[in-house]
C-alpha atoms as a PDB file:
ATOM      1  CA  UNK A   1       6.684   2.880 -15.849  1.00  0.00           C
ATOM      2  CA  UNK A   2       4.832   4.966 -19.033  1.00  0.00           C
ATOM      3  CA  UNK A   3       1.822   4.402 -20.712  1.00  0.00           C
ATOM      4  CA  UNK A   4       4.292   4.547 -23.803  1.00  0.00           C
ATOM      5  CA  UNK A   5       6.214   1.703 -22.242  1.00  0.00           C
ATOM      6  CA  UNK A   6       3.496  -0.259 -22.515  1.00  0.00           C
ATOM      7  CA  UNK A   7       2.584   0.913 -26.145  1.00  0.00           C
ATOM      8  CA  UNK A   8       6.045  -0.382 -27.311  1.00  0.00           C
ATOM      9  CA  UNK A   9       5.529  -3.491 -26.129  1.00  0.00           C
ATOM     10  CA  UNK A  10       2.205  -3.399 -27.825  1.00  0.00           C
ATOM     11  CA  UNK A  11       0.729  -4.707 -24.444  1.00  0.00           C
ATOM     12  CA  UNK A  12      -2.824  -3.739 -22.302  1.00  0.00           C
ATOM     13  CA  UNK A  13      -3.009  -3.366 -18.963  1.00  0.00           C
ATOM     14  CA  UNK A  14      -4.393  -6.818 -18.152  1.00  0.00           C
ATOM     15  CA  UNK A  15      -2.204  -8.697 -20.869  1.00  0.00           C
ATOM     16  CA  UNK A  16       0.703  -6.841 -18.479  1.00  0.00           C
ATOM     17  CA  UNK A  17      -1.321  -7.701 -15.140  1.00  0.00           C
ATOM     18  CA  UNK A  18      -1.328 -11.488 -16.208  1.00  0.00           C
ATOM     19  CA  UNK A  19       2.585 -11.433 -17.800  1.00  0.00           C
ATOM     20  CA  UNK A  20       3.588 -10.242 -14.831  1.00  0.00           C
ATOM     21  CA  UNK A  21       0.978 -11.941 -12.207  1.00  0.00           C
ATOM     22  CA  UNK A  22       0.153  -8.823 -10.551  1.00  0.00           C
ATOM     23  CA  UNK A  23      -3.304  -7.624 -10.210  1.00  0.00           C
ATOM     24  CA  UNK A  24      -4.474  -5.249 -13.059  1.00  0.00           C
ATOM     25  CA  UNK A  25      -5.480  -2.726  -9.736  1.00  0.00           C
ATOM     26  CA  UNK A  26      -1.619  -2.803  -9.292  1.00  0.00           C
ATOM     27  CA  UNK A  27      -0.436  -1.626 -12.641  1.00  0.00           C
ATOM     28  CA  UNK A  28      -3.160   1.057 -12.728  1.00  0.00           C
ATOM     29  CA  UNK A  29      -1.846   2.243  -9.101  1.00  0.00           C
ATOM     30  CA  UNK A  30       1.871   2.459 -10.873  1.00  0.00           C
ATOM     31  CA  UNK A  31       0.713   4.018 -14.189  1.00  0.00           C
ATOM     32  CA  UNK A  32      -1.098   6.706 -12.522  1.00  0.00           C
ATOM     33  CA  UNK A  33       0.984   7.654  -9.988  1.00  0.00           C
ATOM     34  CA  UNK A  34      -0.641   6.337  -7.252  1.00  0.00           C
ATOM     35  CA  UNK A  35       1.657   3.501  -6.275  1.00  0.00           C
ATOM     36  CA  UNK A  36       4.175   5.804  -4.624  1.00  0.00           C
ATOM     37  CA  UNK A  37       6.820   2.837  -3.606  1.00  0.00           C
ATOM     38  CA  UNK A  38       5.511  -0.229  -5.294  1.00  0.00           C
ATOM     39  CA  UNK A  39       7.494  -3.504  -3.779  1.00  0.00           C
ATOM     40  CA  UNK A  40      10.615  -4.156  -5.023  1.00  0.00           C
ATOM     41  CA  UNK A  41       9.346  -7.943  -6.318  1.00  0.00           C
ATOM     42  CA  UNK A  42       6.236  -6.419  -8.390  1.00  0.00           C
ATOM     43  CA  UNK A  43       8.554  -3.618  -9.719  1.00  0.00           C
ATOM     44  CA  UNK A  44      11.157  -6.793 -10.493  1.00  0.00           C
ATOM     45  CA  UNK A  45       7.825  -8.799 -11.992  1.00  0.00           C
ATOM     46  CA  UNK A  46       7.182  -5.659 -14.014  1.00  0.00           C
ATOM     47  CA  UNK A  47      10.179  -5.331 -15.061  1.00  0.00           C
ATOM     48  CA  UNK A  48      10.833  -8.960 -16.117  1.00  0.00           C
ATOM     49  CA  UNK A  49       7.420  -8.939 -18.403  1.00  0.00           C
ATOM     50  CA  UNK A  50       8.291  -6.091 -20.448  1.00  0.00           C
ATOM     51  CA  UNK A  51      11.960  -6.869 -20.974  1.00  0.00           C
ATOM     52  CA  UNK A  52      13.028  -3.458 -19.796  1.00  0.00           C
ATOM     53  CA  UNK A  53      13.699  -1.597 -16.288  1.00  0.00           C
ATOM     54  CA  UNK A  54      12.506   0.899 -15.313  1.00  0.00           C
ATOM     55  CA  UNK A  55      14.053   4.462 -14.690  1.00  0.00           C
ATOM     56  CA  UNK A  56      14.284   5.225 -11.313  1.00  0.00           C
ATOM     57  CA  UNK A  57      13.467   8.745 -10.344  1.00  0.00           C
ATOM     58  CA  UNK A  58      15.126  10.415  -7.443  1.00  0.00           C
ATOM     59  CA  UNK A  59      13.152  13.857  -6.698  1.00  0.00           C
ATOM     60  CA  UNK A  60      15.096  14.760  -3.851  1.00  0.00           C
ATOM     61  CA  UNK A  61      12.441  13.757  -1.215  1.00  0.00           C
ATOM     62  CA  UNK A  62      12.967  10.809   0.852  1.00  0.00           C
ATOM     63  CA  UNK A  63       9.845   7.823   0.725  1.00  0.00           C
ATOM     64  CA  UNK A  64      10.470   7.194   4.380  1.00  0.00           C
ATOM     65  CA  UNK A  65      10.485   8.704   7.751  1.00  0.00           C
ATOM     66  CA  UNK A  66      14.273   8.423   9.373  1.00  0.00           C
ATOM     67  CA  UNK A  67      14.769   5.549  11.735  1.00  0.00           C
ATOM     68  CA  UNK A  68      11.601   4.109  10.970  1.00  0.00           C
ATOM     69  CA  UNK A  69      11.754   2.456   8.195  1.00  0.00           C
ATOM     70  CA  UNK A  70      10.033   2.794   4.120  1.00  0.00           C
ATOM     71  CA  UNK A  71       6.232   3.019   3.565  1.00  0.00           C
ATOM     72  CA  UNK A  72       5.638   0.120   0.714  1.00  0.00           C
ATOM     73  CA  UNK A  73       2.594  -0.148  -1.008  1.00  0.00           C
ATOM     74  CA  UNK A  74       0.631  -3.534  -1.470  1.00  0.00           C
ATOM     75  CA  UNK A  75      -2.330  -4.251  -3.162  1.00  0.00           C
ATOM     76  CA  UNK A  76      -4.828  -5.323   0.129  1.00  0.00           C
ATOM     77  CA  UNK A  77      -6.406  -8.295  -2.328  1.00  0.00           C
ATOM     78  CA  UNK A  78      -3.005 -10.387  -3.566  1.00  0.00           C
ATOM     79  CA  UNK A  79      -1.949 -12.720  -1.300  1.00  0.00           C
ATOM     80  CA  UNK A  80       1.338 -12.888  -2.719  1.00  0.00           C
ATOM     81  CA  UNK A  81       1.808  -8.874  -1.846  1.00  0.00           C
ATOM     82  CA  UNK A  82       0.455  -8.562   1.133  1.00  0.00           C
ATOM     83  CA  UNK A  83       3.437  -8.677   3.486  1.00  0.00           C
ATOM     84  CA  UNK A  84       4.220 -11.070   6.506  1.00  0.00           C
ATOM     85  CA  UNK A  85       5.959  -8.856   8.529  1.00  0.00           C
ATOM     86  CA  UNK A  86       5.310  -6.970  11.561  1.00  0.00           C
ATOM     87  CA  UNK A  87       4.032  -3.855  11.366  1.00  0.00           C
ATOM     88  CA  UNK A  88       1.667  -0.499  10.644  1.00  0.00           C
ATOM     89  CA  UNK A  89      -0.235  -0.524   7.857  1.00  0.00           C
ATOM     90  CA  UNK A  90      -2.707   1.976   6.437  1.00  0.00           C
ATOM     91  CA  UNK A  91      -5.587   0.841   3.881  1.00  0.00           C
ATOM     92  CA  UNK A  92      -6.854   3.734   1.485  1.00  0.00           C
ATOM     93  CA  UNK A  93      -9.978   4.030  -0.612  1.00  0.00           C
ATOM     94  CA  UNK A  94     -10.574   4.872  -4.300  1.00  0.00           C
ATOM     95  CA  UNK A  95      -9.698   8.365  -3.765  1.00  0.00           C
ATOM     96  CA  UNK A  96      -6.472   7.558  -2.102  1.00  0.00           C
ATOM     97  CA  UNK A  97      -7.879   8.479   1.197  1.00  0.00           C
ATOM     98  CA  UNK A  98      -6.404   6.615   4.382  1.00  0.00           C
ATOM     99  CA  UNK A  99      -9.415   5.163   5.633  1.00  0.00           C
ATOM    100  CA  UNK A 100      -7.727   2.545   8.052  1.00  0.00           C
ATOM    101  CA  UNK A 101      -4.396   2.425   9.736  1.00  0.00           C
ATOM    102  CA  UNK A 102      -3.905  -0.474  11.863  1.00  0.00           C
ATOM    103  CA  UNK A 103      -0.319  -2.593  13.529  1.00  0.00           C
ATOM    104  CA  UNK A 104      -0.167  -6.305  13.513  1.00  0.00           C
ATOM    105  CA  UNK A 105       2.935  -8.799  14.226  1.00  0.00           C
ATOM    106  CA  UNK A 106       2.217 -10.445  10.985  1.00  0.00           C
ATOM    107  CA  UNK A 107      -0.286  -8.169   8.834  1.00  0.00           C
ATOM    108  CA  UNK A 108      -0.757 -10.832   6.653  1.00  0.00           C
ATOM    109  CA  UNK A 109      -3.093 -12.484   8.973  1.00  0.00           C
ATOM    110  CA  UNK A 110      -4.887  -9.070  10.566  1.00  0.00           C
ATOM    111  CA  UNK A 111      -5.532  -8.541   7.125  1.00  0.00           C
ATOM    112  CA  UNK A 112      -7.381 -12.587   7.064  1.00  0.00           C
ATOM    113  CA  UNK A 113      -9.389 -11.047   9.636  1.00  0.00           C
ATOM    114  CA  UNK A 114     -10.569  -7.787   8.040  1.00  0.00           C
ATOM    115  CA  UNK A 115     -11.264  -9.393   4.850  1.00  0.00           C
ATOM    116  CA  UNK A 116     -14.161 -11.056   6.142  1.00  0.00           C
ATOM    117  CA  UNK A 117     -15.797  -7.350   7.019  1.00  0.00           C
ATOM    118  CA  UNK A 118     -18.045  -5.910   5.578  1.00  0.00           C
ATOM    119  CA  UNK A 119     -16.116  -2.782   4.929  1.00  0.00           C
ATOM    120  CA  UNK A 120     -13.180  -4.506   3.459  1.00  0.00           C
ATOM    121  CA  UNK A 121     -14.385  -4.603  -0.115  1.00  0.00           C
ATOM    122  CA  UNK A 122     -13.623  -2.301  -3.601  1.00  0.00           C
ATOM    123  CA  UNK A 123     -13.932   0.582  -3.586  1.00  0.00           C
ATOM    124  CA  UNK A 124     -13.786   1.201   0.252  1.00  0.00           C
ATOM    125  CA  UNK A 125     -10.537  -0.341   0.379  1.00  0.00           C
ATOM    126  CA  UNK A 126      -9.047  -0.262  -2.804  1.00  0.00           C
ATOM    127  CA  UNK A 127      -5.311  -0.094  -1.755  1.00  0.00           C
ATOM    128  CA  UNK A 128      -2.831   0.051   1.033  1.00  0.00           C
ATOM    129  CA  UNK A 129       0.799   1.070   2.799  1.00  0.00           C
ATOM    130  CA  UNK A 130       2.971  -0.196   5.255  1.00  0.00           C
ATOM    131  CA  UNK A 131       6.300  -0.273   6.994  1.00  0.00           C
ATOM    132  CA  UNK A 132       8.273  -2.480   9.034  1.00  0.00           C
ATOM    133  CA  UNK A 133       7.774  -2.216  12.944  1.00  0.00           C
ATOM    134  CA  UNK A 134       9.389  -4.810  14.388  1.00  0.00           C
ATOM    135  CA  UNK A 135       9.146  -3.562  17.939  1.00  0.00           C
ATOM    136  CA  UNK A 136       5.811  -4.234  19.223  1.00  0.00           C
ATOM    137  CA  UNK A 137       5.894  -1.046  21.672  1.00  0.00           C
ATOM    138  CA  UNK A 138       7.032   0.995  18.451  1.00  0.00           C
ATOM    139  CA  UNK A 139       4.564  -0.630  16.732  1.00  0.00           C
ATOM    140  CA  UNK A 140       1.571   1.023  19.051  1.00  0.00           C
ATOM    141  CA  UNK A 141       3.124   4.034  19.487  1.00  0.00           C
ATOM    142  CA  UNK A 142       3.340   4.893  15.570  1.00  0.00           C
ATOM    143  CA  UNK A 143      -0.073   3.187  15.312  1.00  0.00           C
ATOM    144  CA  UNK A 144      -2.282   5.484  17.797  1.00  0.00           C
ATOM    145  CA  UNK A 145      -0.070   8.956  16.472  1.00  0.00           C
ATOM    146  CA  UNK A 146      -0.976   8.241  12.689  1.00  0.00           C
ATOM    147  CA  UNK A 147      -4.901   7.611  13.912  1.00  0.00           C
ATOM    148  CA  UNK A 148      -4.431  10.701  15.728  1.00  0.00           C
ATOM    149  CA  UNK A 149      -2.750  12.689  13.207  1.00  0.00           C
ATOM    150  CA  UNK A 150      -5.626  11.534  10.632  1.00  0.00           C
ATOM    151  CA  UNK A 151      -8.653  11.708  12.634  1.00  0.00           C
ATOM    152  CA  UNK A 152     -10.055  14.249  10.301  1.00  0.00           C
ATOM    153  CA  UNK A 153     -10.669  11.895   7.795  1.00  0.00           C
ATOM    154  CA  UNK A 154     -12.857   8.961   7.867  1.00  0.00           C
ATOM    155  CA  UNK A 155     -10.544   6.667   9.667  1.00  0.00           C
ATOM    156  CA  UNK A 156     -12.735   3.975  10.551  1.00  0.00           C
ATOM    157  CA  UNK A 157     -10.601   2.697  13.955  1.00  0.00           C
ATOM    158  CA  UNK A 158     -10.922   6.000  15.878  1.00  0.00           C
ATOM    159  CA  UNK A 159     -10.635   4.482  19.019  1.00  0.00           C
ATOM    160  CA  UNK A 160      -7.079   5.719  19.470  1.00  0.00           C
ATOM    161  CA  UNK A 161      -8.067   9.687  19.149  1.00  0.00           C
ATOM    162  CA  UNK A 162      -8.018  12.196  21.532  1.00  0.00           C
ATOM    163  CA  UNK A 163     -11.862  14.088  20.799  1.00  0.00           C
ATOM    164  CA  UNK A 164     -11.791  17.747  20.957  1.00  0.00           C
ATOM    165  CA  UNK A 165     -14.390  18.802  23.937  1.00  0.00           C
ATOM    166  CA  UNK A 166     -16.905  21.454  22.779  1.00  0.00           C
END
């Protein structure tokens, strides 16, 4: 989806966010890029509220690791995105930095329970990832190697990490 898309359509952001009912966060991720693999019913929403599809663009690159399954990207504060599947999920700040990664059987409610933290709030957690785990063992396992593999950054769950000893 282009800027210019919207321009024919002679539509803003928000009059798109409401035509749509998507959050106007959402449709900023897409526009600019950082919405990597928006789900397929906000793309369809999209889609539906400006009258047009969209182009899909295949790069060559696959948006998933094999046998896993496809990271999707859901906006953290919509209820009607945030997905009620079992899973890994990763929440990222403003900068697009993965600040949480976390598993849940149904991430809708783990994410009930981190909303009422104190960390869970714009611009600290702006958006967020996931893919389908069923497998609960999976599930951990994929869980403590992306906390490892990101303990650089400012995960906030470390507890999975192996330190370095100085």
């Amino acid at each position: 989806m282009a800027v210019s898309c919207l321009a024919k359509k002679d539509l803003t952001v928000g009059e798109l966010a409401a035509k749509a009912d998507v959050s106007v966060p959402t449709v900023y991720s897409i526009l600019n890029g950082r919405a990597q693999n928006p789900q397929p019913r906000t793309i369809k929403a999209l889609e539906k509220a400006l009258g047009d599809s969209f182009e899909s663009k295949d790069d060559g690159t696959e948006a998933h690791v094999a046998g896993i399954g496809e990271l999707i990207d859901f906006n953290p504060y919509d209820q009607k995105e945030i997905p009620t599947k079992a899973g890994v999920y990763v929440l990222y700040d403003i900068s697009q930095r993965p600040i949480y990664v976390g598993k849940a059987s149904k991430i809708a409610l783990r994410l009930t329970d981190h909303s009422s933290r104190f960390w869970f709030k714009r611009p600290l957690v702006e958006t967020a990832a996931y893919v389908e785990i069923p497998d609960p063992v999976l599930r951990d396992q994929i869980e403590t190697v992306l906390i490892q593999f990101l303990k650089n950054n400012p995960v906030i769950n470390k507890q999975k990490t192996v330190r370095d000893e100085d």
